[in-house]
C-alpha atoms as a PDB file:
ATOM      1  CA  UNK A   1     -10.645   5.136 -37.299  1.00  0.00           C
ATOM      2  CA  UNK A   2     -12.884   3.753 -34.380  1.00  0.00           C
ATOM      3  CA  UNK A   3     -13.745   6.586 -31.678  1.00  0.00           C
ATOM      4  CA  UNK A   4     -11.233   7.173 -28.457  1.00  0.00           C
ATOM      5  CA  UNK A   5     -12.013   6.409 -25.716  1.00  0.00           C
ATOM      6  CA  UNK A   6     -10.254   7.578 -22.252  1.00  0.00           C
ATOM      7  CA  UNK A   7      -9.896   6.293 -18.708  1.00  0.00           C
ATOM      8  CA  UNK A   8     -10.040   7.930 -16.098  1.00  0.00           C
ATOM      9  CA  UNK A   9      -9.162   6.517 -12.148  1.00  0.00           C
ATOM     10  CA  UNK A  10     -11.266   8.607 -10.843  1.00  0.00           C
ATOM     11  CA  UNK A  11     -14.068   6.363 -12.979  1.00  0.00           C
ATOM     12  CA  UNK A  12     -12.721   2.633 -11.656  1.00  0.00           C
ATOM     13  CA  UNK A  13     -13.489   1.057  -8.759  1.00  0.00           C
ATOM     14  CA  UNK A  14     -10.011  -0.242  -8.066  1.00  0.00           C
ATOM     15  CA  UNK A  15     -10.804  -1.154  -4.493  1.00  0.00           C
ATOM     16  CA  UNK A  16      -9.544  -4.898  -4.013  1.00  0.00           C
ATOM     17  CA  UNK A  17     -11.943  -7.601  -2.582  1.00  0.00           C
ATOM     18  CA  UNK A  18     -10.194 -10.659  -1.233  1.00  0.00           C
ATOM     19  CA  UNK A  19      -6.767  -8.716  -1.922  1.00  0.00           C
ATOM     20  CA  UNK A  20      -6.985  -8.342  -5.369  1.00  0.00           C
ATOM     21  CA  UNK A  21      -8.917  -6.567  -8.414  1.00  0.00           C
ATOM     22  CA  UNK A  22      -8.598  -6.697 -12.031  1.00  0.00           C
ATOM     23  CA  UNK A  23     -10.443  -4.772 -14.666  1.00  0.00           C
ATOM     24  CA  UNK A  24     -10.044  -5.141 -18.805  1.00  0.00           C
ATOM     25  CA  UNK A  25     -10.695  -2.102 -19.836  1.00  0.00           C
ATOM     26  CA  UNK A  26      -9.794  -2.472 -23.754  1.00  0.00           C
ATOM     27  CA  UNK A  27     -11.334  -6.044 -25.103  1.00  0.00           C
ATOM     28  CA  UNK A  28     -12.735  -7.514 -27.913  1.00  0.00           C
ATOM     29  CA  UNK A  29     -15.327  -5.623 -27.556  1.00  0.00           C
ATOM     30  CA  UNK A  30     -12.762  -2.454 -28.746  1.00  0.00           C
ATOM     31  CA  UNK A  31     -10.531  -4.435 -30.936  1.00  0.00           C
ATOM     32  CA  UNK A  32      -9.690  -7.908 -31.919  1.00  0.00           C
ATOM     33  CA  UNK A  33      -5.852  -7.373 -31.720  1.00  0.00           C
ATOM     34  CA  UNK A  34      -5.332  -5.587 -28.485  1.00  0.00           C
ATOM     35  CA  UNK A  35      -5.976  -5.925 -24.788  1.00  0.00           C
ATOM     36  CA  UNK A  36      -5.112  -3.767 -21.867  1.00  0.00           C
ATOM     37  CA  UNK A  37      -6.283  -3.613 -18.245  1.00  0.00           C
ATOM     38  CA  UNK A  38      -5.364  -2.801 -14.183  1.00  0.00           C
ATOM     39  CA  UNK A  39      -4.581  -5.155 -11.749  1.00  0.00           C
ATOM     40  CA  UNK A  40      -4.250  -4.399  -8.060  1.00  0.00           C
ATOM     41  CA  UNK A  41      -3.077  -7.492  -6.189  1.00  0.00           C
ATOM     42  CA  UNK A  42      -2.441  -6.884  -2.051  1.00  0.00           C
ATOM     43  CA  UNK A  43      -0.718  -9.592   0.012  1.00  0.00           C
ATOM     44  CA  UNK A  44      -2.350 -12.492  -2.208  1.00  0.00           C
ATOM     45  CA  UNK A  45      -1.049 -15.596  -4.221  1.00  0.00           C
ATOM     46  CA  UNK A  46      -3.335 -16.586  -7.386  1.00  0.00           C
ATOM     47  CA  UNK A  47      -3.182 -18.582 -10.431  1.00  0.00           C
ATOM     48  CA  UNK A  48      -3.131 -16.944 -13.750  1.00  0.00           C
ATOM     49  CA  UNK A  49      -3.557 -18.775 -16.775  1.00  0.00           C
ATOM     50  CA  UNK A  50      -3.307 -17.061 -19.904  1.00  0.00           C
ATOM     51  CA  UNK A  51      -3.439 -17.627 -23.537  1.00  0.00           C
ATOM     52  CA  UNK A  52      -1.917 -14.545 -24.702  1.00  0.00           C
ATOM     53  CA  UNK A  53       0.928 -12.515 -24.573  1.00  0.00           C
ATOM     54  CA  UNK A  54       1.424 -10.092 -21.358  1.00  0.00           C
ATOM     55  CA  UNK A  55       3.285  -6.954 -20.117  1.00  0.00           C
ATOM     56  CA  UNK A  56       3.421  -6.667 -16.578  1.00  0.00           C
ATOM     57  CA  UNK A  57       4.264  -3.247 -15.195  1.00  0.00           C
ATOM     58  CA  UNK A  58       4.409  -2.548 -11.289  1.00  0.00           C
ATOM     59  CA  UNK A  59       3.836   0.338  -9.856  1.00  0.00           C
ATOM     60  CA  UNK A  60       4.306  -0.457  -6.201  1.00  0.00           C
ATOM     61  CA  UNK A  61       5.314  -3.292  -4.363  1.00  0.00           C
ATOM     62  CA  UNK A  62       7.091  -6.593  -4.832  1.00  0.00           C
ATOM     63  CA  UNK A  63       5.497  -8.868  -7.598  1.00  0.00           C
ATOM     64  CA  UNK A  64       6.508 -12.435  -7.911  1.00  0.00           C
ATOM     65  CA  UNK A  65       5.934 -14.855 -11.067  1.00  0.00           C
ATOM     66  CA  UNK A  66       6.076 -18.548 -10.679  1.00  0.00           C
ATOM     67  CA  UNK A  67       6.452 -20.612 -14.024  1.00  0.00           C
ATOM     68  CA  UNK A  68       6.570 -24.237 -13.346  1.00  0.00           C
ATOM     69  CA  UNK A  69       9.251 -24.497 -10.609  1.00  0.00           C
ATOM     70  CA  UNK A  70      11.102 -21.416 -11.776  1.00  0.00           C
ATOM     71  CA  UNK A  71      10.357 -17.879  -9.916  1.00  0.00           C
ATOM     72  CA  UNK A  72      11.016 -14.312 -11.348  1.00  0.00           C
END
């Protein structure tokens, strides 16, 4: 079993630049089968391309996701 590791807030610098901030914390550097990390997106439109499957959970706010023409 590979060590734990924890995360704490109070250690991230989750202050946006430019209206947005995102941080992996667990990578392949962790674990070749799982990812995880925070976003913190204020009043900002951006592309995301991913190859990977993704769980978005909000917090606060109104998030919007554009696929092709098609918005969620």
């Amino acid at each position: 079993m590979s060590e734990i590791k924890i995360f704490r807030k109070k250690d991230l610098d989750l202050e946006p630049v430019n209206g947005m901030k995102t941080i992996g914390l667990v990578n392949v550097s962790f674990s070749d089968k799982l990812g995880a990390g925070i976003g913190v997106f204020e009043d900002c439109s951006i592309p995301w391309h991913i190859t990977y499957d993704e769980v978005i959970n909000i917090l606060e706010g109104q998030f919007k996701l554009q696929v092709g023409d098609k918005i969620y």
